[in-house]
C-alpha atoms as a PDB file:
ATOM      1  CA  UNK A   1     110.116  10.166  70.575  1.00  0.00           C
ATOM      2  CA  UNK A   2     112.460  11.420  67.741  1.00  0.00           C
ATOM      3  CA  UNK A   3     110.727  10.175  64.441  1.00  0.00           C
ATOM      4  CA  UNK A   4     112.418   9.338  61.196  1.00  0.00           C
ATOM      5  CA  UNK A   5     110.501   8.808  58.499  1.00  0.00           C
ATOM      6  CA  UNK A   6     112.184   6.792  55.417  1.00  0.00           C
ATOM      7  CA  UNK A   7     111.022   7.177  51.389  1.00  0.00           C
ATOM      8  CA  UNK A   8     112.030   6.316  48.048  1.00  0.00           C
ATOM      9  CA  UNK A   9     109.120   7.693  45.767  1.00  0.00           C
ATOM     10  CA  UNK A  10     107.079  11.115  45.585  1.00  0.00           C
ATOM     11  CA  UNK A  11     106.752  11.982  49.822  1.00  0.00           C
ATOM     12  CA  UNK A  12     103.062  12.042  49.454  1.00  0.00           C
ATOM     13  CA  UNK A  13     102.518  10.400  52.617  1.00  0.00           C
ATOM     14  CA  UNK A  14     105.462  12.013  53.879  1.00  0.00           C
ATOM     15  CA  UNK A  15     103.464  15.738  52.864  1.00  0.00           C
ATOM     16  CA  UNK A  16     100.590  14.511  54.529  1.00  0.00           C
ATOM     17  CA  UNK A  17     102.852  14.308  58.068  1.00  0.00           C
ATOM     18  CA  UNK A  18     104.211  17.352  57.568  1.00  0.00           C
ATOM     19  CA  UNK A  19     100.861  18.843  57.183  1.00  0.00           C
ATOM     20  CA  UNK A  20      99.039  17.333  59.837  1.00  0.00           C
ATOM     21  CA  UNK A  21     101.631  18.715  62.120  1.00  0.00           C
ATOM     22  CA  UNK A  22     103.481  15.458  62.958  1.00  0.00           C
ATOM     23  CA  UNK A  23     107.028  16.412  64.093  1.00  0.00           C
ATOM     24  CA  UNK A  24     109.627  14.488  61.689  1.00  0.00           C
ATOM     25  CA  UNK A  25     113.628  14.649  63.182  1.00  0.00           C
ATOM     26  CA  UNK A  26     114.297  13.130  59.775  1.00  0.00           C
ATOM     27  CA  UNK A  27     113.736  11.921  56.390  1.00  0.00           C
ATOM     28  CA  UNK A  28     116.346   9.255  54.766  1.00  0.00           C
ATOM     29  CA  UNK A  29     115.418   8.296  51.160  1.00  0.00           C
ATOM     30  CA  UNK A  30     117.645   4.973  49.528  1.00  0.00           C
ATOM     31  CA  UNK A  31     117.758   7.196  46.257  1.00  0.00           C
ATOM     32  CA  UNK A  32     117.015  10.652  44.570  1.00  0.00           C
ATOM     33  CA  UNK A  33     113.608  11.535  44.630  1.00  0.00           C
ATOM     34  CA  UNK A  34     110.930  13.572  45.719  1.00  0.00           C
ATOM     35  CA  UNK A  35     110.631  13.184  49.131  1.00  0.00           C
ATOM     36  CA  UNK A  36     113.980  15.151  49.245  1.00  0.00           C
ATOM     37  CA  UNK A  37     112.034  17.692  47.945  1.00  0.00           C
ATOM     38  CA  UNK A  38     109.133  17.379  50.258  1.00  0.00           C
ATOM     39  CA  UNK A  39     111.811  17.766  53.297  1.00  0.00           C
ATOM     40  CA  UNK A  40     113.117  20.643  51.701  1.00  0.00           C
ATOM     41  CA  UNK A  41     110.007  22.086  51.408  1.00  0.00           C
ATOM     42  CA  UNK A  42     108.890  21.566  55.361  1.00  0.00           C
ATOM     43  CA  UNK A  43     112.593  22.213  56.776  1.00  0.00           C
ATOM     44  CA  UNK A  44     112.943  18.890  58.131  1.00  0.00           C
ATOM     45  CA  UNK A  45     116.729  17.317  57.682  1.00  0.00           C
ATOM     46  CA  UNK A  46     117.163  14.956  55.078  1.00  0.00           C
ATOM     47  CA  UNK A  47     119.659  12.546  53.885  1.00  0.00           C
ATOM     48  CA  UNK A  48     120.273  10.041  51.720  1.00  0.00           C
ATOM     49  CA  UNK A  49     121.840   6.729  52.245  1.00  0.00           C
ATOM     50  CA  UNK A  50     121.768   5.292  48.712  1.00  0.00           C
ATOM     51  CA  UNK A  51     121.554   1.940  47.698  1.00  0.00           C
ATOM     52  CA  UNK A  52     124.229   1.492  45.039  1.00  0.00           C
ATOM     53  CA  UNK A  53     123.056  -2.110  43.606  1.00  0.00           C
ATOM     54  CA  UNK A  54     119.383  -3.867  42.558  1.00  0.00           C
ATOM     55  CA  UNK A  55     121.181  -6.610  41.413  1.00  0.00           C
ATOM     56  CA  UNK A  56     121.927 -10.156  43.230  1.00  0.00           C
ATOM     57  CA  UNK A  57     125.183  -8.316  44.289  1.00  0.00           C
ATOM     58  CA  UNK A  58     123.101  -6.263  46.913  1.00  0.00           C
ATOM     59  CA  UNK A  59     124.456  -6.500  50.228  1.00  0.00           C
ATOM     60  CA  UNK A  60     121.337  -5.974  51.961  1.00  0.00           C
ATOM     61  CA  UNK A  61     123.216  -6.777  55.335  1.00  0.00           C
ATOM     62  CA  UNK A  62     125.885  -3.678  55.175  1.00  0.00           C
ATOM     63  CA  UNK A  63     122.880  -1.281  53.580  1.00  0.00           C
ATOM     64  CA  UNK A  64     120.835  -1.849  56.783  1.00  0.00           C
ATOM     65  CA  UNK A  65     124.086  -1.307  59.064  1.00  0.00           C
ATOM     66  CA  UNK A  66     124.072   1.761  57.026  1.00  0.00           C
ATOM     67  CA  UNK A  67     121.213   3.188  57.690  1.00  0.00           C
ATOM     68  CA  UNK A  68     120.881   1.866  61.091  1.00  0.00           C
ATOM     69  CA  UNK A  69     124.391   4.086  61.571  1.00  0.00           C
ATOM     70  CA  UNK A  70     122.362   7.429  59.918  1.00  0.00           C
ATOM     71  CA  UNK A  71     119.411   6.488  62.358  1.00  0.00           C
ATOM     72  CA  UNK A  72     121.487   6.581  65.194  1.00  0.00           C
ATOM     73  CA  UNK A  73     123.170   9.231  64.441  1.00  0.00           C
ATOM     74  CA  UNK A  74     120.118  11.306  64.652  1.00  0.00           C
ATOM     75  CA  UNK A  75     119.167   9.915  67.713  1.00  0.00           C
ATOM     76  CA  UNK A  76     116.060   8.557  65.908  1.00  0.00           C
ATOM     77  CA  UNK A  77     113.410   6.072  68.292  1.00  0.00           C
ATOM     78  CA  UNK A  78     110.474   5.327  65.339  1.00  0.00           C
ATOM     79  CA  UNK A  79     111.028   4.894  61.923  1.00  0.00           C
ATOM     80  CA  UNK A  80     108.229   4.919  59.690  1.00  0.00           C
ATOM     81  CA  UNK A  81     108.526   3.502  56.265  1.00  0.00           C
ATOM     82  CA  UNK A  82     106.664   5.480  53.688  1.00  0.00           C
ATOM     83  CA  UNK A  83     107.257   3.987  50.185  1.00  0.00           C
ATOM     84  CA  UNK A  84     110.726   3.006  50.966  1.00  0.00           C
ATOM     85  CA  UNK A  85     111.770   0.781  48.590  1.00  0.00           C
ATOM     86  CA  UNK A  86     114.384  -1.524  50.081  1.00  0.00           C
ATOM     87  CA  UNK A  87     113.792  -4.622  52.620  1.00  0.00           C
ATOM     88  CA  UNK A  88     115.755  -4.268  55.622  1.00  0.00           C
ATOM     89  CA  UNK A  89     118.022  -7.026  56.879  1.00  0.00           C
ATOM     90  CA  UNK A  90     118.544  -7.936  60.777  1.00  0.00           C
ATOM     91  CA  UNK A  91     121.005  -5.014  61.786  1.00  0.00           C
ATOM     92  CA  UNK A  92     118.332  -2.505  61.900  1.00  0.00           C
ATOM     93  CA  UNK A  93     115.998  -5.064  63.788  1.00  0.00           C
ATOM     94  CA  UNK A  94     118.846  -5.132  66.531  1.00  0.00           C
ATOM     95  CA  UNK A  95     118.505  -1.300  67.339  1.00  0.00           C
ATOM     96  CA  UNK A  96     114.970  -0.960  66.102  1.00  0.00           C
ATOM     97  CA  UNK A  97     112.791  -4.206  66.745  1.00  0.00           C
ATOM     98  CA  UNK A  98     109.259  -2.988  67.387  1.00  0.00           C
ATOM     99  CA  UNK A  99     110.064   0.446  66.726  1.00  0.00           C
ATOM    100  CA  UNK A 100     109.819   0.024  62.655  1.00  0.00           C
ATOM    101  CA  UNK A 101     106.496   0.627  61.279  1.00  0.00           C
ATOM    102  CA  UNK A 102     105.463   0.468  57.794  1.00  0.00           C
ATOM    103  CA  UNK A 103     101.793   0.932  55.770  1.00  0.00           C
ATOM    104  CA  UNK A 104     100.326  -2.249  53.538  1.00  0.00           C
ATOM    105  CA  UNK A 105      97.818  -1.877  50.231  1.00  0.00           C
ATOM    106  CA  UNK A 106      96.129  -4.971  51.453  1.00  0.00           C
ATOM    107  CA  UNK A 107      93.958  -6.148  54.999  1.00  0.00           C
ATOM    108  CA  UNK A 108      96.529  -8.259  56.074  1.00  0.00           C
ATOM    109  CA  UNK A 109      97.221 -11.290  56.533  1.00  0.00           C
ATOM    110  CA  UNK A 110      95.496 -11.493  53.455  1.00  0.00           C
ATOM    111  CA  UNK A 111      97.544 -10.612  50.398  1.00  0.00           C
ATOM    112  CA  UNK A 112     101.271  -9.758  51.704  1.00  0.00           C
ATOM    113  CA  UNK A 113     104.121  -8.817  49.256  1.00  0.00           C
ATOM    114  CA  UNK A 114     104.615  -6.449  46.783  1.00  0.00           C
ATOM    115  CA  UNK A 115     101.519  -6.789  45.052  1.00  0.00           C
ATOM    116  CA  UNK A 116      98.664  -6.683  47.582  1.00  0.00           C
ATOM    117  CA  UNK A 117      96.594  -4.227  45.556  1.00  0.00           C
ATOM    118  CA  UNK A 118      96.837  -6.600  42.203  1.00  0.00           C
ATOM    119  CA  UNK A 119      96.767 -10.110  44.079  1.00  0.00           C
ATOM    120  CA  UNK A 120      93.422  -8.929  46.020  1.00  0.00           C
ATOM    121  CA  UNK A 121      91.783  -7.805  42.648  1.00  0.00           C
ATOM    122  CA  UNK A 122      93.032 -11.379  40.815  1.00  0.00           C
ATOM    123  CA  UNK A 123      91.563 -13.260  43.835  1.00  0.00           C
ATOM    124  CA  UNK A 124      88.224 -11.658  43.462  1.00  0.00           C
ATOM    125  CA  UNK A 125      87.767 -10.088  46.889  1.00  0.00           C
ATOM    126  CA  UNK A 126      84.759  -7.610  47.312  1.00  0.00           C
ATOM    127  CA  UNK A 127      86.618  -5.605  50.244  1.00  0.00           C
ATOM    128  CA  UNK A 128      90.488  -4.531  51.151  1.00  0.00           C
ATOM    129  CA  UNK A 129      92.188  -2.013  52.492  1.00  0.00           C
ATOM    130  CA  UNK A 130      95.358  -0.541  54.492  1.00  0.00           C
ATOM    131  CA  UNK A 131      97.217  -1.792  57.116  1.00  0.00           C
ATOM    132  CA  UNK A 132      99.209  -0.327  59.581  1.00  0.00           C
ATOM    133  CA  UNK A 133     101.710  -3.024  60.941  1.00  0.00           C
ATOM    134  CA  UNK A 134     105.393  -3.356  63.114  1.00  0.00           C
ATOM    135  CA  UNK A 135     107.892  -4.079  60.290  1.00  0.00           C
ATOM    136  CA  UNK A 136     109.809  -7.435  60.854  1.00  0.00           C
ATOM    137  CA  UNK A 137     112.394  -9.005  59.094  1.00  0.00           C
ATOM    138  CA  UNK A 138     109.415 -11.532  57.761  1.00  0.00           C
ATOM    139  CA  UNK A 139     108.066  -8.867  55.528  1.00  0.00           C
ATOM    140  CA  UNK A 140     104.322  -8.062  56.211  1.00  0.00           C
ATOM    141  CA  UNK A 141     104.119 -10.402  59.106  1.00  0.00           C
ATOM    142  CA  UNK A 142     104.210  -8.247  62.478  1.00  0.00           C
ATOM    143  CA  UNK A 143     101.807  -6.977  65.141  1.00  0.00           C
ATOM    144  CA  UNK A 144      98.855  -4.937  63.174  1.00  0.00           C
ATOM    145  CA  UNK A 145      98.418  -1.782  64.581  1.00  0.00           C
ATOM    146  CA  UNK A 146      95.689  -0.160  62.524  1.00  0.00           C
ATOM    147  CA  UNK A 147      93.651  -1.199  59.746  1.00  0.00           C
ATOM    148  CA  UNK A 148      90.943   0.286  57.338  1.00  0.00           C
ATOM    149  CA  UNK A 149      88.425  -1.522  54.921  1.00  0.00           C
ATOM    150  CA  UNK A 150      88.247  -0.060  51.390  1.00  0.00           C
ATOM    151  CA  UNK A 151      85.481  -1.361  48.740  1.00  0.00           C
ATOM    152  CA  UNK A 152      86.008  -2.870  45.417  1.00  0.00           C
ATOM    153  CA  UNK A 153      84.404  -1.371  42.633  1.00  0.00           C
ATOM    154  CA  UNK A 154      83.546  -3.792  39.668  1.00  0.00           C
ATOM    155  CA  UNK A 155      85.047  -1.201  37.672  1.00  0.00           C
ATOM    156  CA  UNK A 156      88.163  -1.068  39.501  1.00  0.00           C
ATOM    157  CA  UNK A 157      91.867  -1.582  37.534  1.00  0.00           C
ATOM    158  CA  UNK A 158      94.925  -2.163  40.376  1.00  0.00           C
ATOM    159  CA  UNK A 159      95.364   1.862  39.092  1.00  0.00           C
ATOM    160  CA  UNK A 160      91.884   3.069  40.496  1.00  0.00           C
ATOM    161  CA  UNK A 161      91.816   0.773  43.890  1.00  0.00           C
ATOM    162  CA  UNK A 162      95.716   1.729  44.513  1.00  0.00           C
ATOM    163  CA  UNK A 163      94.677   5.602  44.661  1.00  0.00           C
ATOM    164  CA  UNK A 164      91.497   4.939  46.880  1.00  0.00           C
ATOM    165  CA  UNK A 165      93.637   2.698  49.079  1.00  0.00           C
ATOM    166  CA  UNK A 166      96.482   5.392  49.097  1.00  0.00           C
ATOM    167  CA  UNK A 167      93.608   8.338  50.057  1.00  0.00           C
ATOM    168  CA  UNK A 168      92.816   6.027  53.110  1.00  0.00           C
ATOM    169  CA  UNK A 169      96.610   5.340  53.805  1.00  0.00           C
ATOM    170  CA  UNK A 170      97.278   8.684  53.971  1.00  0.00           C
ATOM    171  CA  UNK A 171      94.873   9.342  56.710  1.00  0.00           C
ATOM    172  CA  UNK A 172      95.151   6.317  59.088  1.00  0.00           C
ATOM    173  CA  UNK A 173      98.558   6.006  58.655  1.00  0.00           C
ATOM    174  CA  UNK A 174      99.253   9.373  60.100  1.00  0.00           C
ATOM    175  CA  UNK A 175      96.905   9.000  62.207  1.00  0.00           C
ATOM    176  CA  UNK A 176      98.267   5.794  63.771  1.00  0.00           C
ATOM    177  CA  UNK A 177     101.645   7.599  63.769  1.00  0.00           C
ATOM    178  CA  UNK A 178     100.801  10.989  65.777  1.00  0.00           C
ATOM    179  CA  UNK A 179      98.772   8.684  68.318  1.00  0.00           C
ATOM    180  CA  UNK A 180     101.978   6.449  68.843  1.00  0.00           C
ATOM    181  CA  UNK A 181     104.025   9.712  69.571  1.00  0.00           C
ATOM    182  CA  UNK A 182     101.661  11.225  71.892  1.00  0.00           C
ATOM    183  CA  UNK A 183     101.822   7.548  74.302  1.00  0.00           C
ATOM    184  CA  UNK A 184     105.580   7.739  73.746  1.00  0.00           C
ATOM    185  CA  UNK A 185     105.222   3.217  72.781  1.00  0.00           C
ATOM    186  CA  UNK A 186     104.303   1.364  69.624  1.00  0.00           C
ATOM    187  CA  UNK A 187     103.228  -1.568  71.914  1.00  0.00           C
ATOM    188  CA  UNK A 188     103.039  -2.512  75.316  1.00  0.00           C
ATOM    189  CA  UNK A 189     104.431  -5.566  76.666  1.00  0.00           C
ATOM    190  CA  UNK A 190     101.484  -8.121  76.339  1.00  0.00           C
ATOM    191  CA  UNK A 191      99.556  -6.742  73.696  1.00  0.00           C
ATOM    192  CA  UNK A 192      98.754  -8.814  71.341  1.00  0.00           C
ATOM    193  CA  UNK A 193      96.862  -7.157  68.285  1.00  0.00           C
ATOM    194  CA  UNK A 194      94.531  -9.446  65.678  1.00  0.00           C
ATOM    195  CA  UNK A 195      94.680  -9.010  62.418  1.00  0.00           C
ATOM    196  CA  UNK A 196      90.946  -8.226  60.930  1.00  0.00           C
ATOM    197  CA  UNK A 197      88.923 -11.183  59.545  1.00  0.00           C
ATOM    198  CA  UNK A 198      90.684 -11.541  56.286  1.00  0.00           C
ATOM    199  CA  UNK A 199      88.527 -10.393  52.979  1.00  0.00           C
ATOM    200  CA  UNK A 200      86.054 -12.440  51.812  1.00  0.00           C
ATOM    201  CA  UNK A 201      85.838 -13.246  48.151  1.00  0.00           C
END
């Protein structure tokens, strides 16, 4: 399997590949930054399809054509989001459906979104974690294929649980990812994974 991974911020989990010896065919990043550098660094090929609005003029359709095109193009099987930044719409989801994985700050289904690491410390839980799930077009709501519990201090800001979270990411994450190449399948027909028992408070 020919893996792509895709990036918008520093490539930290995108080093972490690279150094674990996971073969990467490609790294596409939505705008400058430093996982360009990071694929520079390892030799892998890199390019960027960038995303030319934030606003509410976003075509979010014709950006994931786009990238589903670049994808392609590289004869690309698993994409693994790593930090990308931008929600995919359904054209990449008719090339790629169950073949997009992406990492979550939180044990889901508790705590989807954007702000899993500060919605899990405002609810009060005493445990979360990272999870490693199939990326659907209903963000943060496909098959879980790995997860990993990760305390809460008392002490803890969304700063200091983020990092511990991200040191745990960073391992199962690749780890998940290397095992999926080596079977040559994300998931079988019939399997069904459960999500962990959701934090308790």
């Amino acid at each position: 399997m020919r893996l792509a991974v895709l990036a918008s911020g520093s490539g930290t989990i995108l080093d972490a590949m690279f150094h674990a010896g996971v073969p990467v065919a490609l790294v596409l990043a939505d705008r400058p930054c430093g996982a360009a550098e990071v694929a520079a660094r390892h030799d892998a090929p890199f390019v960027e399809v960038t995303r030319q609005s934030f606003g509410t003029d976003f075509d979010r359709s014709a950006y994931s054509q786009a990238v589903r095109d670049a994808l392609v193009e590289h004869h690309i099987d698993l994409v693994a989001m790593a930090g990308f930044g931008t929600i995919f719409d359904q054209p990449i989801y008719d090339t790629y459906a169950g073949r997009v994985i992406n990492t979550h700050p939180a044990l889901l289904p508790s705590f989807p979104g954007w702000h899993g690491v500060r919605d899990a410390l405002a609810y009060g839980v005493k445990v979360t974690g990272c999870t490693v799930h199939v990326a659907t077009k209903e963000v943060d709501a496909g098959p879980i294929l790995a997860q990993e519990a990760v305390p809460v201090l008392p002490d803890d800001t969304e700063a200091s649980l983020h990092e511990r979270i991200k040191e745990v990411e960073r391992t199962l994450y690749v780890a998940t990812i290397a095992s999926i190449l080596s079977r040559g399948y994300v998931l079988q027909p019939g399997d069904c994974p459960q999500p962990s028992t959701p934090a308790e408070a």
